[in-house]
N, C-alpha and C. Protein backbone atom coordinates (compact mmCIF):
# COMPACT_ATOMS: atom_id res chain seq x y z
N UNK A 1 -2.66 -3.98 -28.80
CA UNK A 1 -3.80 -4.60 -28.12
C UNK A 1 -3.28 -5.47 -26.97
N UNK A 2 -3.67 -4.99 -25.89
CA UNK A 2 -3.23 -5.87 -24.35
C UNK A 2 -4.01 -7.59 -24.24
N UNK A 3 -3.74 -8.09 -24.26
CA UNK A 3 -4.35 -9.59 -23.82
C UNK A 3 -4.48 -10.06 -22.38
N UNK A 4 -5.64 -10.56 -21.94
CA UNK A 4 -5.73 -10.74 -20.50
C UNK A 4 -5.28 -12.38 -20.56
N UNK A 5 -4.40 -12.24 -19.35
CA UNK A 5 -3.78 -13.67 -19.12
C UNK A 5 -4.15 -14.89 -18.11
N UNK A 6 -4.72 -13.43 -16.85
CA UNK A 6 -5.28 -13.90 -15.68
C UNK A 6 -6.22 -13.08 -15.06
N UNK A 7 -7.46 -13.38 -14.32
CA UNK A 7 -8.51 -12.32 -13.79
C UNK A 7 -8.72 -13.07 -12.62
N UNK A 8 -9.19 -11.88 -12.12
CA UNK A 8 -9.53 -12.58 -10.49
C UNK A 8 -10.80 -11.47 -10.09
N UNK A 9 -11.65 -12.21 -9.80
CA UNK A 9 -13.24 -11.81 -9.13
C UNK A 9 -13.55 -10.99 -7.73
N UNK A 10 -13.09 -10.00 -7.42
CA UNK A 10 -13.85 -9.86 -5.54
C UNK A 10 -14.86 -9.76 -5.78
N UNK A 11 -15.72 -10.88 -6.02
CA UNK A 11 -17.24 -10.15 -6.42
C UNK A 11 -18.03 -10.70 -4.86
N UNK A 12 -17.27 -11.07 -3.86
CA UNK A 12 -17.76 -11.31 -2.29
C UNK A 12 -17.59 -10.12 -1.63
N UNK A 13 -17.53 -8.71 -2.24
CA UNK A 13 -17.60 -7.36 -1.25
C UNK A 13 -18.42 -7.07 -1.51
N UNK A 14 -18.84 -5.88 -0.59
CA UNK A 14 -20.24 -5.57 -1.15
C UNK A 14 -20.50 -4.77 -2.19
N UNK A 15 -21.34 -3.68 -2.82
CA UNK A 15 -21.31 -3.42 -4.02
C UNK A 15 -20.41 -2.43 -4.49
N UNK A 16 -20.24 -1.64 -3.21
CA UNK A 16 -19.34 -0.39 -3.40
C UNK A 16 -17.78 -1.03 -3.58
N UNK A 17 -17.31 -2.02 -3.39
CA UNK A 17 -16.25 -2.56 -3.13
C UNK A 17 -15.44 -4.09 -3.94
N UNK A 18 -16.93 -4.26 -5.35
CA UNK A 18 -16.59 -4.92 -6.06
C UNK A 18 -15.63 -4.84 -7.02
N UNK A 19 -14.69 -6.05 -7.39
CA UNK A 19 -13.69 -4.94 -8.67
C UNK A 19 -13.02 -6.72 -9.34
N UNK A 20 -12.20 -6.74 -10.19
CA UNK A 20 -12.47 -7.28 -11.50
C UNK A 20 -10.27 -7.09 -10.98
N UNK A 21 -9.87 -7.99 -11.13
CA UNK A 21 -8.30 -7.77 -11.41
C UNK A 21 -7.47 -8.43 -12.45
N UNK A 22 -7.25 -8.08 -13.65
CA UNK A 22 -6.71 -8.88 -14.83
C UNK A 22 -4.86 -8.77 -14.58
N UNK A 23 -4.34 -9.30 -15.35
CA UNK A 23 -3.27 -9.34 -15.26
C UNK A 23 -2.67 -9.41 -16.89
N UNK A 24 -2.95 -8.26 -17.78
CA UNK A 24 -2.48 -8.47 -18.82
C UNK A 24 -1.30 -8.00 -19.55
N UNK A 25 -1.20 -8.74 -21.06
CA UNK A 25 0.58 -8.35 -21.54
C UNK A 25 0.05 -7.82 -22.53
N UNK A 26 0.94 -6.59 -23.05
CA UNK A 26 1.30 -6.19 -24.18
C UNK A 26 1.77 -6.73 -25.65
N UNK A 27 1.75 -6.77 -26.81
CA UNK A 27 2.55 -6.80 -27.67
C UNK A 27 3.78 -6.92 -27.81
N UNK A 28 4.61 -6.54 -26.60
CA UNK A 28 5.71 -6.49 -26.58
C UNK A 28 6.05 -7.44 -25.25
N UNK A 29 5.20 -8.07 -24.52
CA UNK A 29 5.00 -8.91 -23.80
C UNK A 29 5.35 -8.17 -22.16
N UNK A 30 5.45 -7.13 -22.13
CA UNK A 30 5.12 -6.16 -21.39
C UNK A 30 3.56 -6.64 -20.50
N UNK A 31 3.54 -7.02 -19.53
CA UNK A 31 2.91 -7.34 -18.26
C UNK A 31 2.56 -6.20 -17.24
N UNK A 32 0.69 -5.72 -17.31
CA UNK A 32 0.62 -4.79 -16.38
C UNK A 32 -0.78 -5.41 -15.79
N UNK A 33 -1.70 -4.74 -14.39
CA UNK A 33 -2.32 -5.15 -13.87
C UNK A 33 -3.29 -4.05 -13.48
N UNK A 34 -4.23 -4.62 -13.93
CA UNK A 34 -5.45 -3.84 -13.93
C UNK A 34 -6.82 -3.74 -13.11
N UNK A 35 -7.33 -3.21 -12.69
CA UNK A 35 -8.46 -3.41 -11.65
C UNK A 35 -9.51 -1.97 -12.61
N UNK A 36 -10.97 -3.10 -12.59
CA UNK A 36 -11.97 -2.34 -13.27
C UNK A 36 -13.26 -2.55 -12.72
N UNK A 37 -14.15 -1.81 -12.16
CA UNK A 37 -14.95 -1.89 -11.36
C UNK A 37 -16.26 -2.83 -11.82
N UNK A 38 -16.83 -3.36 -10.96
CA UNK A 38 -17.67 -5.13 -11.46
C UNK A 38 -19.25 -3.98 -10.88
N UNK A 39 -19.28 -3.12 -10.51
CA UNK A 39 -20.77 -2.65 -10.29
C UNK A 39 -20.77 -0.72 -10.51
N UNK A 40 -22.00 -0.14 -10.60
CA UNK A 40 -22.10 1.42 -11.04
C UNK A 40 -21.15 2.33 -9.91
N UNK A 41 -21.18 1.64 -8.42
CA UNK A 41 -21.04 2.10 -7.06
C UNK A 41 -19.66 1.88 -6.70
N UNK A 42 -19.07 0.85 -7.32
CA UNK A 42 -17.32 0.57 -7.07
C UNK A 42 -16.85 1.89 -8.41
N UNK A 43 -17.27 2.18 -8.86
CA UNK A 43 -16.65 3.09 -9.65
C UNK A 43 -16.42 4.64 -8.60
N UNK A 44 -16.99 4.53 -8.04
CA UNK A 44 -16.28 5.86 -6.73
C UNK A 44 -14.89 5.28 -6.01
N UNK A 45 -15.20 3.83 -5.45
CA UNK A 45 -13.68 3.01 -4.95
C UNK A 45 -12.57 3.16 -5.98
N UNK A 46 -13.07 3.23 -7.19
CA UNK A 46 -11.49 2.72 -8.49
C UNK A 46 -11.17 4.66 -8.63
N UNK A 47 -12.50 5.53 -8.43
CA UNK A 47 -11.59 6.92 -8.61
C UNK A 47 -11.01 7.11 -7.44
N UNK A 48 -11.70 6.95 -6.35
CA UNK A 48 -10.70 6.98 -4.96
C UNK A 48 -9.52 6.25 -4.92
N UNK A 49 -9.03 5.09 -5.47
CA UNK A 49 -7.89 4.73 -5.31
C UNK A 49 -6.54 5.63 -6.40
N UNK A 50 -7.71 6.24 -7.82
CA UNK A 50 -6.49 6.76 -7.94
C UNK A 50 -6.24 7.94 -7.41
N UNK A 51 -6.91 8.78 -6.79
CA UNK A 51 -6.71 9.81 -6.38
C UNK A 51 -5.81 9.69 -4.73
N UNK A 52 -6.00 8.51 -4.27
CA UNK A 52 -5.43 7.94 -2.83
C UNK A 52 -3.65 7.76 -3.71
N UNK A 53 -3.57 7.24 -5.17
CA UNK A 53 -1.97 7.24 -5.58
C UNK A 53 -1.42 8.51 -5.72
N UNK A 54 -2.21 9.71 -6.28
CA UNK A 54 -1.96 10.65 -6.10
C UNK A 54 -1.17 11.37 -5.02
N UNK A 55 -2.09 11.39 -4.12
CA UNK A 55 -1.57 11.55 -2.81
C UNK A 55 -1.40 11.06 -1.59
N UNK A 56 -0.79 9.69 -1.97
CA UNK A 56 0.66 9.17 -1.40
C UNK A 56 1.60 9.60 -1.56
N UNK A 57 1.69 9.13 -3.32
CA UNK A 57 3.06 9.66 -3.75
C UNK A 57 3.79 10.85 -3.29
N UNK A 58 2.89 12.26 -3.04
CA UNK A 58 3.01 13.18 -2.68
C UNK A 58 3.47 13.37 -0.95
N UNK A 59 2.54 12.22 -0.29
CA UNK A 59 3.27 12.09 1.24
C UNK A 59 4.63 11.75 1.49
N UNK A 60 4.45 10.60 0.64
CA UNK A 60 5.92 10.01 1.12
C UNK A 60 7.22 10.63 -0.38
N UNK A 61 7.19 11.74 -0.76
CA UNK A 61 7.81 11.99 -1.68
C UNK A 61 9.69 12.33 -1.30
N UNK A 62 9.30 12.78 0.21
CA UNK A 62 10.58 12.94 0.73
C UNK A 62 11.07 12.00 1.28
N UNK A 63 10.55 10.69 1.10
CA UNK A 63 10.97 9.49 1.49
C UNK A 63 11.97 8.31 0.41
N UNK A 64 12.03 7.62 1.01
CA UNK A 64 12.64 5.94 -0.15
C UNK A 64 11.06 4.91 -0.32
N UNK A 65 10.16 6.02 -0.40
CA UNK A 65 8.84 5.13 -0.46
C UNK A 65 8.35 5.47 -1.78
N UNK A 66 7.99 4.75 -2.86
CA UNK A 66 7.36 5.12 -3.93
C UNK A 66 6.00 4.32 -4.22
N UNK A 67 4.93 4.98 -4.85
CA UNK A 67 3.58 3.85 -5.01
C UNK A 67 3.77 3.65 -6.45
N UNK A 68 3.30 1.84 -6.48
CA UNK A 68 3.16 1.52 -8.02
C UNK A 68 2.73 2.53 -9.14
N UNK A 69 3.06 2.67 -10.03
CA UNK A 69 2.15 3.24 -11.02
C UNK A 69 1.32 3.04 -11.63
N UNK A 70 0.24 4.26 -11.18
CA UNK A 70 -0.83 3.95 -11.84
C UNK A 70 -1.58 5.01 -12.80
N UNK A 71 -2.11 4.81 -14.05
CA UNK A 71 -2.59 5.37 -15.01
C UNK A 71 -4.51 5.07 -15.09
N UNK A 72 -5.44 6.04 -15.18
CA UNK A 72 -6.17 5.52 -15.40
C UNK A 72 -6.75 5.21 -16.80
N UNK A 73 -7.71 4.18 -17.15
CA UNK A 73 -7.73 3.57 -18.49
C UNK A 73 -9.22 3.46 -18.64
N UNK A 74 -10.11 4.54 -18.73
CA UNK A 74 -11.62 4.58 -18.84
C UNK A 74 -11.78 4.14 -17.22
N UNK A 75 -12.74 3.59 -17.19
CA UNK A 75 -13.31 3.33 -15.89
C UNK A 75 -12.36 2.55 -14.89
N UNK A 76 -11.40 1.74 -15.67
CA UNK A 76 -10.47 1.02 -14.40
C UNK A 76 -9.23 1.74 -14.57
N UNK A 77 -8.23 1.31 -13.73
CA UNK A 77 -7.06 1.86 -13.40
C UNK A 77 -5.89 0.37 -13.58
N UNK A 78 -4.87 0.91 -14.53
CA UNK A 78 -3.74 0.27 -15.09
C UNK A 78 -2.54 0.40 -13.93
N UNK A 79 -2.07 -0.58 -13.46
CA UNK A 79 -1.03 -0.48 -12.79
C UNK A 79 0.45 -1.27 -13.18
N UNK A 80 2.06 -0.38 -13.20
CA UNK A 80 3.31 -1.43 -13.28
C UNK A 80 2.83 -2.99 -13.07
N UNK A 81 3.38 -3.57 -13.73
CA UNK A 81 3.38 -5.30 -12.85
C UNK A 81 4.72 -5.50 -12.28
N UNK A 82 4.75 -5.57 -10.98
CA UNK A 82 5.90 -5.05 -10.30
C UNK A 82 6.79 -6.62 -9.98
N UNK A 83 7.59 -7.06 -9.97
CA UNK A 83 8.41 -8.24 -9.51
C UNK A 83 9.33 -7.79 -8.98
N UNK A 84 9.98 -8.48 -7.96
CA UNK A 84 11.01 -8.61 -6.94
C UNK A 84 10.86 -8.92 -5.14
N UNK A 85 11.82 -8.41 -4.40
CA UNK A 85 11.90 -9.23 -3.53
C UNK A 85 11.16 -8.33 -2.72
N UNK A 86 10.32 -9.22 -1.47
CA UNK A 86 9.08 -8.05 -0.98
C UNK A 86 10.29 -7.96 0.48
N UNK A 87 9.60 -6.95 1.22
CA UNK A 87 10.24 -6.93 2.85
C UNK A 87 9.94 -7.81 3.54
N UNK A 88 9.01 -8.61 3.27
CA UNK A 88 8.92 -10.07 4.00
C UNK A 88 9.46 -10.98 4.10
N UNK A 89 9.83 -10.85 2.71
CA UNK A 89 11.14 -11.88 2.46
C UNK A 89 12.46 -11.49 2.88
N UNK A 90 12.76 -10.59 3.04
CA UNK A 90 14.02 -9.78 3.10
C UNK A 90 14.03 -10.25 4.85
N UNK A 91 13.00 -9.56 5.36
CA UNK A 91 12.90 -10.19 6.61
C UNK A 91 13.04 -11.43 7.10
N UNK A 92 12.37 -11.99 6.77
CA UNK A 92 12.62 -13.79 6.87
C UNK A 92 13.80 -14.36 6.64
N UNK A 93 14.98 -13.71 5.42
CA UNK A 93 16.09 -14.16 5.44
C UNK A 93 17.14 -14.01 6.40
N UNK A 94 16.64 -12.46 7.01
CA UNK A 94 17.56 -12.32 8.20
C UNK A 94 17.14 -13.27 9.11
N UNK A 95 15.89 -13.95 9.24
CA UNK A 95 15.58 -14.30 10.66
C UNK A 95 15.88 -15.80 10.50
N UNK A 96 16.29 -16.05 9.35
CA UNK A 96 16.83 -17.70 8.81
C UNK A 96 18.04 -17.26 9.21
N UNK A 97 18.80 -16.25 8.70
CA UNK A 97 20.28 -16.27 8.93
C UNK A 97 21.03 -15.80 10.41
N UNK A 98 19.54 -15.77 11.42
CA UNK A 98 20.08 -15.32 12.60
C UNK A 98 20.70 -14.00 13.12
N UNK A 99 20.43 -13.43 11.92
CA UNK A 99 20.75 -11.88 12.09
C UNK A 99 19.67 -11.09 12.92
N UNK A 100 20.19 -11.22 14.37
CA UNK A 100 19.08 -10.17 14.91
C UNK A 100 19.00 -8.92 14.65
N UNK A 101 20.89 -8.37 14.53
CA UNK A 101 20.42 -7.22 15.04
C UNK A 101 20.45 -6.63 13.31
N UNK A 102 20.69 -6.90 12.11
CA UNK A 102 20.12 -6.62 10.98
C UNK A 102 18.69 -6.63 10.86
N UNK A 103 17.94 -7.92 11.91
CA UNK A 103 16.69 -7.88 11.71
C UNK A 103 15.74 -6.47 12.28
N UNK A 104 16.51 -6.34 13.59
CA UNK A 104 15.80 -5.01 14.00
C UNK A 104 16.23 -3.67 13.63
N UNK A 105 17.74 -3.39 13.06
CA UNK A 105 17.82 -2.54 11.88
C UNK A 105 16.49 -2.20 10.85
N UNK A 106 16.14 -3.43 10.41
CA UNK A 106 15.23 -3.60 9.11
C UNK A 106 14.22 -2.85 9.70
N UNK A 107 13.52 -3.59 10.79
CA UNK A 107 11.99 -3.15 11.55
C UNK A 107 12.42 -1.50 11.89
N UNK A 108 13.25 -0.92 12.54
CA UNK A 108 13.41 0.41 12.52
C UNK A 108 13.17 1.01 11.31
N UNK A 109 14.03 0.61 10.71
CA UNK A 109 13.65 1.67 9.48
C UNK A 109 12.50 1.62 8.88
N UNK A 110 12.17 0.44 8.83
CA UNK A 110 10.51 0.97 8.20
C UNK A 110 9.64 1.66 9.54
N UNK A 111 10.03 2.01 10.37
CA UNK A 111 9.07 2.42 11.56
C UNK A 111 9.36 3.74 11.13
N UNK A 112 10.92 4.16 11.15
CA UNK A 112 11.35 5.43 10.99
C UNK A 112 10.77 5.99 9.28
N UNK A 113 10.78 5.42 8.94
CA UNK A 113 10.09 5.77 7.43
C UNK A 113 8.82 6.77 7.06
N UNK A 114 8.03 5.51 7.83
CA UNK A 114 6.68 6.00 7.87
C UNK A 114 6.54 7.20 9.10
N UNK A 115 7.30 7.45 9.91
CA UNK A 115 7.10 8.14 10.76
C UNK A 115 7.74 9.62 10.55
N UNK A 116 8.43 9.39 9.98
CA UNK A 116 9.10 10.93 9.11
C UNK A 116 8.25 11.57 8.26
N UNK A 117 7.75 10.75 7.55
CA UNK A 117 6.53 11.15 6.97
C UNK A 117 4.70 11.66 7.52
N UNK A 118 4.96 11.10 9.00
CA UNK A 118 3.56 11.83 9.45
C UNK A 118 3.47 12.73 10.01
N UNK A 119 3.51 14.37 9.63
CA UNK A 119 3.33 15.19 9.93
C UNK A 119 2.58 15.61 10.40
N UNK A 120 1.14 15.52 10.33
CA UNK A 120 0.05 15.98 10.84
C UNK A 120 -0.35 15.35 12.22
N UNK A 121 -1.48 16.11 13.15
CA UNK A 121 -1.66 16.04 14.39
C UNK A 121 -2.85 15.52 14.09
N UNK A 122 -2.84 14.03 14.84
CA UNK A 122 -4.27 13.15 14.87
C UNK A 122 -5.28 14.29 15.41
N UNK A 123 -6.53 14.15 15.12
CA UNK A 123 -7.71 14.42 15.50
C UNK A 123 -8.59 13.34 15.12
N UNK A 124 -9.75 12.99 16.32
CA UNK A 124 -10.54 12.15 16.16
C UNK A 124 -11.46 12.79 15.36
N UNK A 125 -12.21 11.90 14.44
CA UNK A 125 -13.17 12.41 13.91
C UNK A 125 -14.35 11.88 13.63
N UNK A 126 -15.59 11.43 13.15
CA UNK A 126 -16.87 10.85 13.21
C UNK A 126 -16.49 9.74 12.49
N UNK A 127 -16.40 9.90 10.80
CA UNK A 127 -15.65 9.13 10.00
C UNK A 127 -14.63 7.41 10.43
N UNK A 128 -13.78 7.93 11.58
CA UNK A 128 -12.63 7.47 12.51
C UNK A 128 -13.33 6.63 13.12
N UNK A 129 -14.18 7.29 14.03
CA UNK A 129 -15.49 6.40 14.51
C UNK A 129 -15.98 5.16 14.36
N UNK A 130 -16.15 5.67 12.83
CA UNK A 130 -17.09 4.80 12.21
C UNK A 130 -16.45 3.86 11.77
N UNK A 131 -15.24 3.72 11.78
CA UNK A 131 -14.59 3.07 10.91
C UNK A 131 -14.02 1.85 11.74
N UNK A 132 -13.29 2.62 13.15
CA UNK A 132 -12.46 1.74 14.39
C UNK A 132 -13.23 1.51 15.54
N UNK A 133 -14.52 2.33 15.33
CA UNK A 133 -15.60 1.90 16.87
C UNK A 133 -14.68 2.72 18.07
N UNK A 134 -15.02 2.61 19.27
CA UNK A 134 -14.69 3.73 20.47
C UNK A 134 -13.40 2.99 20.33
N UNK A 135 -12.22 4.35 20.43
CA UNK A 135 -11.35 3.78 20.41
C UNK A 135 -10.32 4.57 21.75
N UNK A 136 -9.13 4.70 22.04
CA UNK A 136 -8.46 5.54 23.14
C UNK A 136 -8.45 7.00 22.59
N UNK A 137 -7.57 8.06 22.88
CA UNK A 137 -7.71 9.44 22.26
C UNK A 137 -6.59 9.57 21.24
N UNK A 138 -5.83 8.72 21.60
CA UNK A 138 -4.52 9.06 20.71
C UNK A 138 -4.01 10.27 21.04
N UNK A 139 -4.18 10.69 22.02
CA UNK A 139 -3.26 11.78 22.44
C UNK A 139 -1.83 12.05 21.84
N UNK A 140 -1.40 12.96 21.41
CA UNK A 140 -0.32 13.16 20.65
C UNK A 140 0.22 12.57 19.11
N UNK A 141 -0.97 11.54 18.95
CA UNK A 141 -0.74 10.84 17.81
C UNK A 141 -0.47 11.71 16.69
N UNK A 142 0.33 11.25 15.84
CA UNK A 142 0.98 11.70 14.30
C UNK A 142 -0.25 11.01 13.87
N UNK A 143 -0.37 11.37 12.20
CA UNK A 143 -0.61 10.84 10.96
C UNK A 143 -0.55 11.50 9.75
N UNK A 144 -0.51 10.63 8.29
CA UNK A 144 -0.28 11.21 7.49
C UNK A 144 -2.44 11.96 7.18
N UNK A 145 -2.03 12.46 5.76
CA UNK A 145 -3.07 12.87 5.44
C UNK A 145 -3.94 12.21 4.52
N UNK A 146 -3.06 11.29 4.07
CA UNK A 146 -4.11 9.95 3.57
C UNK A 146 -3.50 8.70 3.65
N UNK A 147 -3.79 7.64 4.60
CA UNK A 147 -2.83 6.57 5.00
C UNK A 147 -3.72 5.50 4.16
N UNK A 148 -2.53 4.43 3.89
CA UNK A 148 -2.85 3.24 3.03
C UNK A 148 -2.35 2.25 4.43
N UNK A 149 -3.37 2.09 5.10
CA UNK A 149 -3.47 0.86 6.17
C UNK A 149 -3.09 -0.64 5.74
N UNK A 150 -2.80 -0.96 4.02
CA UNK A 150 -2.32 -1.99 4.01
C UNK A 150 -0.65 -1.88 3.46
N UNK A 151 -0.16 -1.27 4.38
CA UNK A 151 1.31 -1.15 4.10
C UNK A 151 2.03 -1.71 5.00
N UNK A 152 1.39 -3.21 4.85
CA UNK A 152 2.29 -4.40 5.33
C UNK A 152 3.71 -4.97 4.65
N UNK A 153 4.61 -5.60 5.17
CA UNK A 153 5.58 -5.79 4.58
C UNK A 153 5.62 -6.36 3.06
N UNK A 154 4.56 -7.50 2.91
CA UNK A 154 4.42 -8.41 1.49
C UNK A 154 4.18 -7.09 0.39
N UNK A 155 3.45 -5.92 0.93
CA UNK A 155 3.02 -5.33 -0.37
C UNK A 155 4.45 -4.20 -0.64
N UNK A 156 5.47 -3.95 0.21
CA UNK A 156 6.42 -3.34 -0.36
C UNK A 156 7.49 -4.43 -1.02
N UNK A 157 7.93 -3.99 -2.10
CA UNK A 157 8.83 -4.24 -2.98
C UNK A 157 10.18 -3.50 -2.65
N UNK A 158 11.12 -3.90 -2.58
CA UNK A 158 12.89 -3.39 -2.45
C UNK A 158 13.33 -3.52 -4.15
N UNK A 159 13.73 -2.16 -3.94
CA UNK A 159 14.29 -2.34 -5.21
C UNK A 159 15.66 -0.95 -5.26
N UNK A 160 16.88 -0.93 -6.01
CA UNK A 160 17.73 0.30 -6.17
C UNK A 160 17.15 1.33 -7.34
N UNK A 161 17.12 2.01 -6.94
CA UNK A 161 17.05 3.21 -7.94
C UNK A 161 17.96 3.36 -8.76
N UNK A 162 17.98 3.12 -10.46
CA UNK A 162 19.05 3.15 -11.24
C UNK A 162 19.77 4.27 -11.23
N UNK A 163 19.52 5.72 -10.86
CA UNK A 163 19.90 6.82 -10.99
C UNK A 163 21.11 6.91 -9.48
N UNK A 164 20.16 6.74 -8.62
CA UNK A 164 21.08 7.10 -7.27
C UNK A 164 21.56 6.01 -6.92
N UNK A 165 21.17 4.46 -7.11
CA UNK A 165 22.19 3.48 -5.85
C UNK A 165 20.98 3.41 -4.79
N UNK A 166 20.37 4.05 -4.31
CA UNK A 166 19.71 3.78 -3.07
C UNK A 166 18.46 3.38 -3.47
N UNK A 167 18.17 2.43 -2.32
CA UNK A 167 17.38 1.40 -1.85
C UNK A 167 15.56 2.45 -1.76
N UNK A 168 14.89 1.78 -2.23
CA UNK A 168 13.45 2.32 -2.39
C UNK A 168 12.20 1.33 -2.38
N UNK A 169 11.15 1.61 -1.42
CA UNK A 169 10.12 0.30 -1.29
C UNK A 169 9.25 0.49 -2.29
N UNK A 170 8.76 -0.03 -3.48
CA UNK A 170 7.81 0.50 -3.72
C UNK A 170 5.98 -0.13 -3.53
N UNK A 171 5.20 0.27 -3.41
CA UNK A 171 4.06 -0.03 -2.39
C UNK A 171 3.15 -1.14 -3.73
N UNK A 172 2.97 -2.15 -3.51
CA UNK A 172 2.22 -2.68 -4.57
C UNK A 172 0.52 -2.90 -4.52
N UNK A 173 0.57 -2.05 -2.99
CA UNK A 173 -1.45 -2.32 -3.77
C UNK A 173 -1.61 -1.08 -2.13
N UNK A 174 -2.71 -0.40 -2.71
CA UNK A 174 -2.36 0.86 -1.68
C UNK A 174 -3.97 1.24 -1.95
N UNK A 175 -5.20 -0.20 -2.40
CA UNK A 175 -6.34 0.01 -2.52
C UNK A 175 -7.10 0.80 -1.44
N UNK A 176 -6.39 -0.24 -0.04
CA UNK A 176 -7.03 0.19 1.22
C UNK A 176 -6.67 1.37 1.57
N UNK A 177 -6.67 2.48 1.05
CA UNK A 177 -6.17 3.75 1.36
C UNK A 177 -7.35 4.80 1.89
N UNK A 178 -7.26 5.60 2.67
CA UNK A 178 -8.24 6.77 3.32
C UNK A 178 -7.75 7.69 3.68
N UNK A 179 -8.32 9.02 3.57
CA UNK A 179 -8.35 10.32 3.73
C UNK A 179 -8.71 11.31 5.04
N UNK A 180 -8.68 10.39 5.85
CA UNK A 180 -9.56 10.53 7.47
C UNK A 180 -7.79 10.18 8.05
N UNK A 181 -8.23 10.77 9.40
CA UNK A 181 -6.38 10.68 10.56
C UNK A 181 -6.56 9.65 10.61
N UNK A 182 -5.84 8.74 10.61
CA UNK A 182 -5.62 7.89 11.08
C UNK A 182 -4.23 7.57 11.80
N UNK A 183 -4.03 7.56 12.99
CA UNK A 183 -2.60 7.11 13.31
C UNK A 183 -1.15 6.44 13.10
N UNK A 184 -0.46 6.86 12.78
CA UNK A 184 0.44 6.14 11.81
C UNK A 184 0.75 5.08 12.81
N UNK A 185 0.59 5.18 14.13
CA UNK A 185 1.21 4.13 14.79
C UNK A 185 0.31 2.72 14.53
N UNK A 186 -0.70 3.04 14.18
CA UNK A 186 -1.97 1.62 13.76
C UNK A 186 -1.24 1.40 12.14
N UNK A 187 -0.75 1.88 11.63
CA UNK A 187 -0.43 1.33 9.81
C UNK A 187 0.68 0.41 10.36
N UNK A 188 2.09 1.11 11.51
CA UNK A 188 2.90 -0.03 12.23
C UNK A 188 2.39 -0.82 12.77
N UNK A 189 1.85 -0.91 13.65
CA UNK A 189 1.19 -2.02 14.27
C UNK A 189 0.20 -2.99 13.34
N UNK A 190 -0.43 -2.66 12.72
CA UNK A 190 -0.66 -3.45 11.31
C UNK A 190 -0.01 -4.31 10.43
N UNK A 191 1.16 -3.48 10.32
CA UNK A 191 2.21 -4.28 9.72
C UNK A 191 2.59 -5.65 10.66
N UNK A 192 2.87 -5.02 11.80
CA UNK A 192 4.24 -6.40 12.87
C UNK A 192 2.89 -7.24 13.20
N UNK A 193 1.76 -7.32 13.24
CA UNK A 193 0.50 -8.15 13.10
C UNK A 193 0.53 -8.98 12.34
N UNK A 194 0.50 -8.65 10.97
CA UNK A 194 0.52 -9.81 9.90
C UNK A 194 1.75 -9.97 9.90
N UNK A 195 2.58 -9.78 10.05
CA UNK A 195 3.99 -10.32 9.78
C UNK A 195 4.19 -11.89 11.27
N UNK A 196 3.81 -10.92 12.03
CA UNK A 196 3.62 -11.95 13.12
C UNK A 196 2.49 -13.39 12.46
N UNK A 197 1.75 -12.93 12.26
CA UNK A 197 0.27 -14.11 12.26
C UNK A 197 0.76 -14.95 11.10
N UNK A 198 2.16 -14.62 9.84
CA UNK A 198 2.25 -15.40 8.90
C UNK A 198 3.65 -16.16 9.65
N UNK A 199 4.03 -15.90 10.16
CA UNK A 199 5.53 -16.58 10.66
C UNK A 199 4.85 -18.08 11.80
């Protein structure tokens, strides 16, 4: 029997977008985190997100990118409770320790990351529209086939892979995820935004 330790309310979205986040332990004191939908209409958001883990995982599979795990558990969805050091931090230490050019090492590779991974040829679409208002054409733009727009630095995790040695982000909340083109160059530019606006 899991015990809830901590919950947290979005009950300020609107209905489709309400959800419930516990933070509970196991028996074995095993710590996982849960999100369960607070109205009839967020229950399309909690199957869309797991079906958005689905296929991530599957985008970035040829990558050092992995998404939390998630299981679903009746109507909400069970996720790892993930700890360690995020890329924000990782970042920030270079930029304490004056390491530029480690720092822009860092920023490449996550540019190059996500960008290896977007295969597909933007097309505007109604959806897109609706979502970003008139926007330029994106001419030539990449994207993946379902982008998680909040794949800012705080929500990746660094961690080694016990098997290989190498270094792997893994994504800790990948709610904001959609199925429409979206440009991979807006998920970067997203990122160096908040990274900027918290420094």
């Amino acid at each position: 029997m899991k015990k809830i330790i901590y919950s947290k309310y979005s009950n300020d979205r609107s209905e489709d977008y309400k959800i419930r986040t516990d933070i509970v332990v196991d028996e074995n004191g095993k710590r996982y985190a849960r999100k369960s939908p607070l109205t009839e209409k967020c229950k399309t958001h909690i199957n869309a997100m797991y079906e958005n883990y689905l296929g991530l995982t599957e985008e970035f599979c040829d990558t050092n990118i992995r998404m939390n795990r998630c299981e679903k558990d009746g109507d909400a969805l069970e996720f790892e409770y993930v700890e360690g050091k995020t890329y924000e931090v990782y970042l920030d230490e270079l930029l304490e320790k004056d390491d530029a050019e480690s720092f822009i090492d860092a920023v490449r590779k996550y540019v190059d990351v996500l960008k290896s991974a977007a295969v597909e040829d933007f097309v505007m679409t109604d959806a897109f529209r609706k979502m970003f208002g008139d926007t330029p054409n994106f001419a030539g733009a990449k994207c993946l086939k379902i982008s998680d727009v909040d794949m800012i630095f705080p929500n990746l995790v660094i961690h080694k892979n016990e098997t290989t040695g190498e270094e792997e982000w893994e994504v800790l909340d990948y709610e904001w995820s959609y199925s429409i083109p979206i440009p991979i160059d807006f998920v970067i530019y997203r990122a160096f935004h908040y990274y900027e606006a918290g420094q």
